[in-house]
N, C-alpha and C. Protein backbone atom coordinates (compact mmCIF):
# COMPACT_ATOMS: atom_id res chain seq x y z
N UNK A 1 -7.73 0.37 10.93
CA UNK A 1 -7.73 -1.05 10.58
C UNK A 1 -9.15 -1.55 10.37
N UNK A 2 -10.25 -0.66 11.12
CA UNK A 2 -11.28 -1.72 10.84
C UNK A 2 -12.02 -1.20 9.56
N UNK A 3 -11.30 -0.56 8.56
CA UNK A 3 -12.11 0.20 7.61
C UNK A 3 -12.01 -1.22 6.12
N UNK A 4 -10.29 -2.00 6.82
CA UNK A 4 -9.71 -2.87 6.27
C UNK A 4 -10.73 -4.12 6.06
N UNK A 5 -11.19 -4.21 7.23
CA UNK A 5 -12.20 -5.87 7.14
C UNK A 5 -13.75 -5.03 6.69
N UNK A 6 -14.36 -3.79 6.66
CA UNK A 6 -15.75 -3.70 6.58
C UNK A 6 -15.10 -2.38 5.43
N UNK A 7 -14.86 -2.93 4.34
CA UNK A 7 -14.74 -1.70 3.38
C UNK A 7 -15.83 -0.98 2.89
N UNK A 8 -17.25 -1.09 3.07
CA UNK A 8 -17.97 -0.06 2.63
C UNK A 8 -18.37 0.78 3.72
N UNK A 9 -17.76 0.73 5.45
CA UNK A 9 -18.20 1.60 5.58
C UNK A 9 -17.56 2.73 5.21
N UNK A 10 -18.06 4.61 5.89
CA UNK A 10 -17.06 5.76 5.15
C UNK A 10 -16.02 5.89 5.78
N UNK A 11 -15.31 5.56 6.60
CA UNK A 11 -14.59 5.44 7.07
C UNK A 11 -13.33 5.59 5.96
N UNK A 12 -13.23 4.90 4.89
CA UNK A 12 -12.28 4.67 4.30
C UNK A 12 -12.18 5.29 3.21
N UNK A 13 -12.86 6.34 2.86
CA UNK A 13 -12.60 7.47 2.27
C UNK A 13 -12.24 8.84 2.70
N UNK A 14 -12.16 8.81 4.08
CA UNK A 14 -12.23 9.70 5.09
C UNK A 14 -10.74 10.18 5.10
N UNK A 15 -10.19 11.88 4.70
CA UNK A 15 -9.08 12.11 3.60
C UNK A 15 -8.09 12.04 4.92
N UNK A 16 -8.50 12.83 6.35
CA UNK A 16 -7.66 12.53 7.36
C UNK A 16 -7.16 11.55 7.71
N UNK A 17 -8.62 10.73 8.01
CA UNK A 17 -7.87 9.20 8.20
C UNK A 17 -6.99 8.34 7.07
N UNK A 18 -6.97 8.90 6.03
CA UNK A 18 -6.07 8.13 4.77
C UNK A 18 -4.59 8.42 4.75
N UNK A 19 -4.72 10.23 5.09
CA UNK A 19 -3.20 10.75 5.59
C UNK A 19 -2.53 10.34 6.58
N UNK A 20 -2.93 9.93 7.28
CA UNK A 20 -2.32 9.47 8.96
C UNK A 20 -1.93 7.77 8.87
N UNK A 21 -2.69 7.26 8.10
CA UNK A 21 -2.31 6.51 7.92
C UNK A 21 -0.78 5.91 6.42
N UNK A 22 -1.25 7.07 5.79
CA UNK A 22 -0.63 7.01 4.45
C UNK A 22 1.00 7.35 5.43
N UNK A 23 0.85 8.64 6.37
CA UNK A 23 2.68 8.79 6.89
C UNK A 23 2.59 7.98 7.60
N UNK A 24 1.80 6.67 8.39
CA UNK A 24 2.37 5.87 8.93
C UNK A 24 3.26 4.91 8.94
N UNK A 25 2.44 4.37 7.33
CA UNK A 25 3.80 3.61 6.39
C UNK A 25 4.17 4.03 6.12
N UNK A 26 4.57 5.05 5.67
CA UNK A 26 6.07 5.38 5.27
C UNK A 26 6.83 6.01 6.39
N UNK A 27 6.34 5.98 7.43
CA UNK A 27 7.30 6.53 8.24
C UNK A 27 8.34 5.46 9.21
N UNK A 28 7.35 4.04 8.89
CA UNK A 28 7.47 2.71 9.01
C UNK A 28 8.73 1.95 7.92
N UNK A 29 8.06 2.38 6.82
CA UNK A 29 8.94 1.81 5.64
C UNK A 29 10.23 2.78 6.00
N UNK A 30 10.76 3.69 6.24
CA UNK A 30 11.70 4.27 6.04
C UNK A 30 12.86 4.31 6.92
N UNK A 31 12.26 3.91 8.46
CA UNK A 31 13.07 3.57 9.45
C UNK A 31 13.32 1.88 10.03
N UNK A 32 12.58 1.03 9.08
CA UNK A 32 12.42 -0.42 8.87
C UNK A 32 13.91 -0.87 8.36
N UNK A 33 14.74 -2.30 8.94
CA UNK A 33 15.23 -2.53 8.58
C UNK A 33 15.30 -3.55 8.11
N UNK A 34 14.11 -4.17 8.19
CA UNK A 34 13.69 -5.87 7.29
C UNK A 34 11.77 -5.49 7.41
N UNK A 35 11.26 -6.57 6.79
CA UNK A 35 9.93 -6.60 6.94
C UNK A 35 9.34 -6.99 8.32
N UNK A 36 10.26 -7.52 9.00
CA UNK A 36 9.84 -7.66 10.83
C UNK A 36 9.47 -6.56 11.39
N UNK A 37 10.05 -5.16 10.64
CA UNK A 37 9.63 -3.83 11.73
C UNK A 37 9.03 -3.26 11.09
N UNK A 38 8.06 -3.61 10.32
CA UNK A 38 6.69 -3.32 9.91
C UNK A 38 5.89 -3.96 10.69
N UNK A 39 4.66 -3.07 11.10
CA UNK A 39 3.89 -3.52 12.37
C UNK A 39 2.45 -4.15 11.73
N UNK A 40 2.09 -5.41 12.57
CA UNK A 40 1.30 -6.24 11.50
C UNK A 40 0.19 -5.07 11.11
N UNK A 41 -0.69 -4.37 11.77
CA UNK A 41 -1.31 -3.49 11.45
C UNK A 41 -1.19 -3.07 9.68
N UNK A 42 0.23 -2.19 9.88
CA UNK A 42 0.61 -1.46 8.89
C UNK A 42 0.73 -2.62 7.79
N UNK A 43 1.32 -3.76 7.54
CA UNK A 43 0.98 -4.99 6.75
C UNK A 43 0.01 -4.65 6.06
N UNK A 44 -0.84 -5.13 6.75
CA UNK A 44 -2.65 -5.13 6.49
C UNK A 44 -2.79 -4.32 5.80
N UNK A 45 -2.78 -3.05 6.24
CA UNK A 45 -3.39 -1.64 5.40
C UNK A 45 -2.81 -1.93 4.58
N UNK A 46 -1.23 -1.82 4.22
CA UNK A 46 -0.96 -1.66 2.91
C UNK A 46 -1.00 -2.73 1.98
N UNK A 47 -0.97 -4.14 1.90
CA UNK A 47 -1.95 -5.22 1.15
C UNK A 47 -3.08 -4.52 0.99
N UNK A 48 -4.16 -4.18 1.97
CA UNK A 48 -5.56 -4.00 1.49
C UNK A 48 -5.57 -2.51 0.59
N UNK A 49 -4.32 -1.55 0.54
CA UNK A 49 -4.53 -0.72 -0.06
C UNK A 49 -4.28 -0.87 -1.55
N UNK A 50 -3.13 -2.09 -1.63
CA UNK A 50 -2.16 -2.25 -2.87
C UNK A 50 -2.95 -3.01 -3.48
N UNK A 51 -4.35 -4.11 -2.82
CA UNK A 51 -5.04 -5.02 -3.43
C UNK A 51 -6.62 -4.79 -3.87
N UNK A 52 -7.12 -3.78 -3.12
CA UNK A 52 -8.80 -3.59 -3.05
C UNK A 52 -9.07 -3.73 -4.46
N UNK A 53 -9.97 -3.99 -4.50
CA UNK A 53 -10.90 -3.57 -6.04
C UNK A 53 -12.44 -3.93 -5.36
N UNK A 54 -12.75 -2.72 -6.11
CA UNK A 54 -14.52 -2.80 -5.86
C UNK A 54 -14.81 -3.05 -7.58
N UNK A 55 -15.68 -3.91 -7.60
CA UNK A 55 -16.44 -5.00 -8.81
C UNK A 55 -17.44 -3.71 -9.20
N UNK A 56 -17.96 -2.95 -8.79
CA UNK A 56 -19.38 -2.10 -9.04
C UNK A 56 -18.83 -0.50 -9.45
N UNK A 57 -17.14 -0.10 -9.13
CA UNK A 57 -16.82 1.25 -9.17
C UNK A 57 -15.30 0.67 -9.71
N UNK A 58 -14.78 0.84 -11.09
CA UNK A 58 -13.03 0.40 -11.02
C UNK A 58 -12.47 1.93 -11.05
N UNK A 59 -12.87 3.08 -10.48
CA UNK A 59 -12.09 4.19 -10.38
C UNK A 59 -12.07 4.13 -8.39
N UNK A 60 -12.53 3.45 -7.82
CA UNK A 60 -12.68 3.17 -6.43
C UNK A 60 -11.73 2.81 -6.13
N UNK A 61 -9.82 2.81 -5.68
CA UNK A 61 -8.75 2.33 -5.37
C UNK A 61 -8.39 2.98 -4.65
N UNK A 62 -7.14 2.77 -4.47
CA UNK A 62 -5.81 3.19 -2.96
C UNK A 62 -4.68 4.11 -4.32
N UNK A 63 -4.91 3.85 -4.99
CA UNK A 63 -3.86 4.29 -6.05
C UNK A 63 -3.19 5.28 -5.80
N UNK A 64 -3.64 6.42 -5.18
CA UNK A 64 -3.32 7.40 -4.99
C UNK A 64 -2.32 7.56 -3.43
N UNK A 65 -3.30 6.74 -2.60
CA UNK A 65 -1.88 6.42 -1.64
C UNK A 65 -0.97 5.95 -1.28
N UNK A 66 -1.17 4.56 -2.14
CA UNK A 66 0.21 4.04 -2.66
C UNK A 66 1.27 4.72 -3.22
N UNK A 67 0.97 5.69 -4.12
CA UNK A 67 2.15 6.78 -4.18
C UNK A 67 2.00 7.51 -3.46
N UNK A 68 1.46 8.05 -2.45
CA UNK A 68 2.12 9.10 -1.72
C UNK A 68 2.90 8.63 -0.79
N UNK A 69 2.36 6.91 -0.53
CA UNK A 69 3.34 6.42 0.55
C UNK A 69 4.76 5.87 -0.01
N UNK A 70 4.96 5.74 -0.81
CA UNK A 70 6.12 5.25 -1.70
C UNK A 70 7.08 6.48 -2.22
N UNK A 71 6.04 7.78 -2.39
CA UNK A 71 6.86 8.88 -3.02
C UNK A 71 8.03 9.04 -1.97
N UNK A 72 9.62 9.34 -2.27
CA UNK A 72 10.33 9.58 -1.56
C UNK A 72 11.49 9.05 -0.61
N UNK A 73 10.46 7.30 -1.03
CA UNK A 73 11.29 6.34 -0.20
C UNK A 73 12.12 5.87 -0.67
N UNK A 74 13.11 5.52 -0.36
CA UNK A 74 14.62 5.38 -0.74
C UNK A 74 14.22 3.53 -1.20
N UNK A 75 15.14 3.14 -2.08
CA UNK A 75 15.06 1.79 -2.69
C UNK A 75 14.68 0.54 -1.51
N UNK A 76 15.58 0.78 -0.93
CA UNK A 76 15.30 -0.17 0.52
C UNK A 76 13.79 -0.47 1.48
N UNK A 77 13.48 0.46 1.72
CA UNK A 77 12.56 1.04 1.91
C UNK A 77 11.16 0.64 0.97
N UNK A 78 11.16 0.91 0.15
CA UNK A 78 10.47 0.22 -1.23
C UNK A 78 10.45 -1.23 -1.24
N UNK A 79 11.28 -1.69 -1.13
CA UNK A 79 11.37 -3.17 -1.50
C UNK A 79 10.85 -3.84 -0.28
N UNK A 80 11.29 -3.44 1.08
CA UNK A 80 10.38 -4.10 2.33
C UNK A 80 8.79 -3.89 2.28
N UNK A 81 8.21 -3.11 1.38
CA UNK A 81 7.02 -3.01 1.08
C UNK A 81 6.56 -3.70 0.20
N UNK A 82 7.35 -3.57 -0.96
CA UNK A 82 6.95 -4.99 -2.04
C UNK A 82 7.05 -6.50 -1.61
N UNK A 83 8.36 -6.54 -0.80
CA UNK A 83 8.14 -8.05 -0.15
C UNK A 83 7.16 -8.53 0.65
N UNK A 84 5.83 -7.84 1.17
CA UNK A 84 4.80 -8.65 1.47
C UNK A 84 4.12 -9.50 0.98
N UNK A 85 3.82 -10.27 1.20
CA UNK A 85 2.59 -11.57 0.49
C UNK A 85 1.42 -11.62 1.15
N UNK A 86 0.31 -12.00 0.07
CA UNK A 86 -1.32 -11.96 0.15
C UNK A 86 -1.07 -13.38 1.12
N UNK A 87 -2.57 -13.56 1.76
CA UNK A 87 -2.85 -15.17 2.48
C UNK A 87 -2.59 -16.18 1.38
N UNK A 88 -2.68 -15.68 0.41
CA UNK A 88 -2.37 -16.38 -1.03
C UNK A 88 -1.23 -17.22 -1.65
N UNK A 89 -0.33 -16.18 -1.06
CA UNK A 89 1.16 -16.41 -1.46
C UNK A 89 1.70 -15.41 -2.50
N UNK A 90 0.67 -14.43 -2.92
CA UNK A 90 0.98 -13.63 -4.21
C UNK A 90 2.13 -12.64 -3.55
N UNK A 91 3.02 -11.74 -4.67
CA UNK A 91 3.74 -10.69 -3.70
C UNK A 91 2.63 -9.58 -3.92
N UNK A 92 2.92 -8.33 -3.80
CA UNK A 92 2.03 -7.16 -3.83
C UNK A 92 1.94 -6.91 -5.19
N UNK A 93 3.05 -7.03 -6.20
CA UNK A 93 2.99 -6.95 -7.48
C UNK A 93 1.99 -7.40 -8.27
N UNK A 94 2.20 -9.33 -7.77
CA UNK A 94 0.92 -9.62 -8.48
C UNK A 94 -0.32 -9.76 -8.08
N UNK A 95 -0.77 -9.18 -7.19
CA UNK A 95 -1.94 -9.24 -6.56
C UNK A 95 -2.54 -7.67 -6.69
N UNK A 96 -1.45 -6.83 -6.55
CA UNK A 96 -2.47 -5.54 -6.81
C UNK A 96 -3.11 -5.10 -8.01
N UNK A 97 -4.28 -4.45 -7.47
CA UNK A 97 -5.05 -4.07 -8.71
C UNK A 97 -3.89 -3.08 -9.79
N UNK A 98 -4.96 -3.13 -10.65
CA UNK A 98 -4.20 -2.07 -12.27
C UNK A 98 -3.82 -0.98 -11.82
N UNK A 99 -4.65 -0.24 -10.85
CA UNK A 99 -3.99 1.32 -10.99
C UNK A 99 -3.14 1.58 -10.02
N UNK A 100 -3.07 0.12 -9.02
CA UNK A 100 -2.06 0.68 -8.28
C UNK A 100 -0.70 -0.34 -8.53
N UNK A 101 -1.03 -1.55 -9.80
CA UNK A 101 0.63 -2.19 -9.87
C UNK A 101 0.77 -1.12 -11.19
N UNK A 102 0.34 -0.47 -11.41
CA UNK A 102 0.98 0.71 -12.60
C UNK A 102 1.73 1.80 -11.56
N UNK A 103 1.33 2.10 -10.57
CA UNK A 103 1.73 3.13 -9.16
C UNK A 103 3.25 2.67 -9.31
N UNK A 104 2.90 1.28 -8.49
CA UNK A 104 4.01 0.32 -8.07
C UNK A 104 5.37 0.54 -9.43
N UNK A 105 4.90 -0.01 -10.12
CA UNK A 105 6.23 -0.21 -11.79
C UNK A 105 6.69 1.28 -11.97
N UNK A 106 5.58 2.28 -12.05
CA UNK A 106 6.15 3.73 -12.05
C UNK A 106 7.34 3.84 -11.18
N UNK A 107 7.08 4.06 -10.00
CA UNK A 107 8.06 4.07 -9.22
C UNK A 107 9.89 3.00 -9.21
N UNK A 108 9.23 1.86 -9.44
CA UNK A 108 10.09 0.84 -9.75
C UNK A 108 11.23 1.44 -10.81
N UNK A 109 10.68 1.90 -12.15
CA UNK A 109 11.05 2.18 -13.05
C UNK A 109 12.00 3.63 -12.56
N UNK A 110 11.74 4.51 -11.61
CA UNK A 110 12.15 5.52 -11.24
C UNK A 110 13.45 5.84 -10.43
N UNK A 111 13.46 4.82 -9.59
CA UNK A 111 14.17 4.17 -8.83
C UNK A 111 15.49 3.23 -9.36
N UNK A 112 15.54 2.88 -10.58
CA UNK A 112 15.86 2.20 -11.68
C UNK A 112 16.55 3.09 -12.09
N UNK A 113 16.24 4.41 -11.90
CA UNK A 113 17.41 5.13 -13.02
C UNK A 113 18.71 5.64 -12.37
């Protein structure tokens, strides 16, 4: 979590700590039966994963763990993840960056069939 509020330190490229966290949500999303049993923690990360953008690097994203945390998860499951909202009011859709609401619609679209 604290890689969440101080994103440049390395922490948050750090591939262990991305995995452990990446099966956390989904191990969260999958045994969740509303967005209440998502743990605020896990919230957080995944907004700050579905939303980051660095201004100085646009290949710098979560993109990649957004699908690994999404790969697999059953529709339900999916959708308690999309139903979060920014302090904003945005959902995850419209608030996440490009490479990861393209992640997001991929899947959507997949799920769809």
């Amino acid at each position: 979590l604290l890689f969440c509020y101080h994103p440049v330190i390395p922490y948050r490229h750090e591939l262990g700590r991305l995995r452990r966290i990446e099966n956390l949500l989904q191990h969260e999303a999958k045994y969740a039966s509303n967005k209440n049993d998502i743990t605020l923690p896990s919230q957080s990360i995944w907004l700050f994963f579905c939303t980051f953008t660095n201004n100085h690097d646009p290949d710098d994203h979560y993109a990649e763990s957004v699908g690994r945390i999404i790969d697999g998860l059953m529709s339900h499951a999916f959708s308690i993840l999309t139903s979060f909202k920014t302090r904003d009011g945005q959902t995850v859709y419209q608030a996440a960056c490009p490479p990861c609401a393209k992640t997001l619609k991929r899947y959507l679209t997949k799920i769809a069939r």
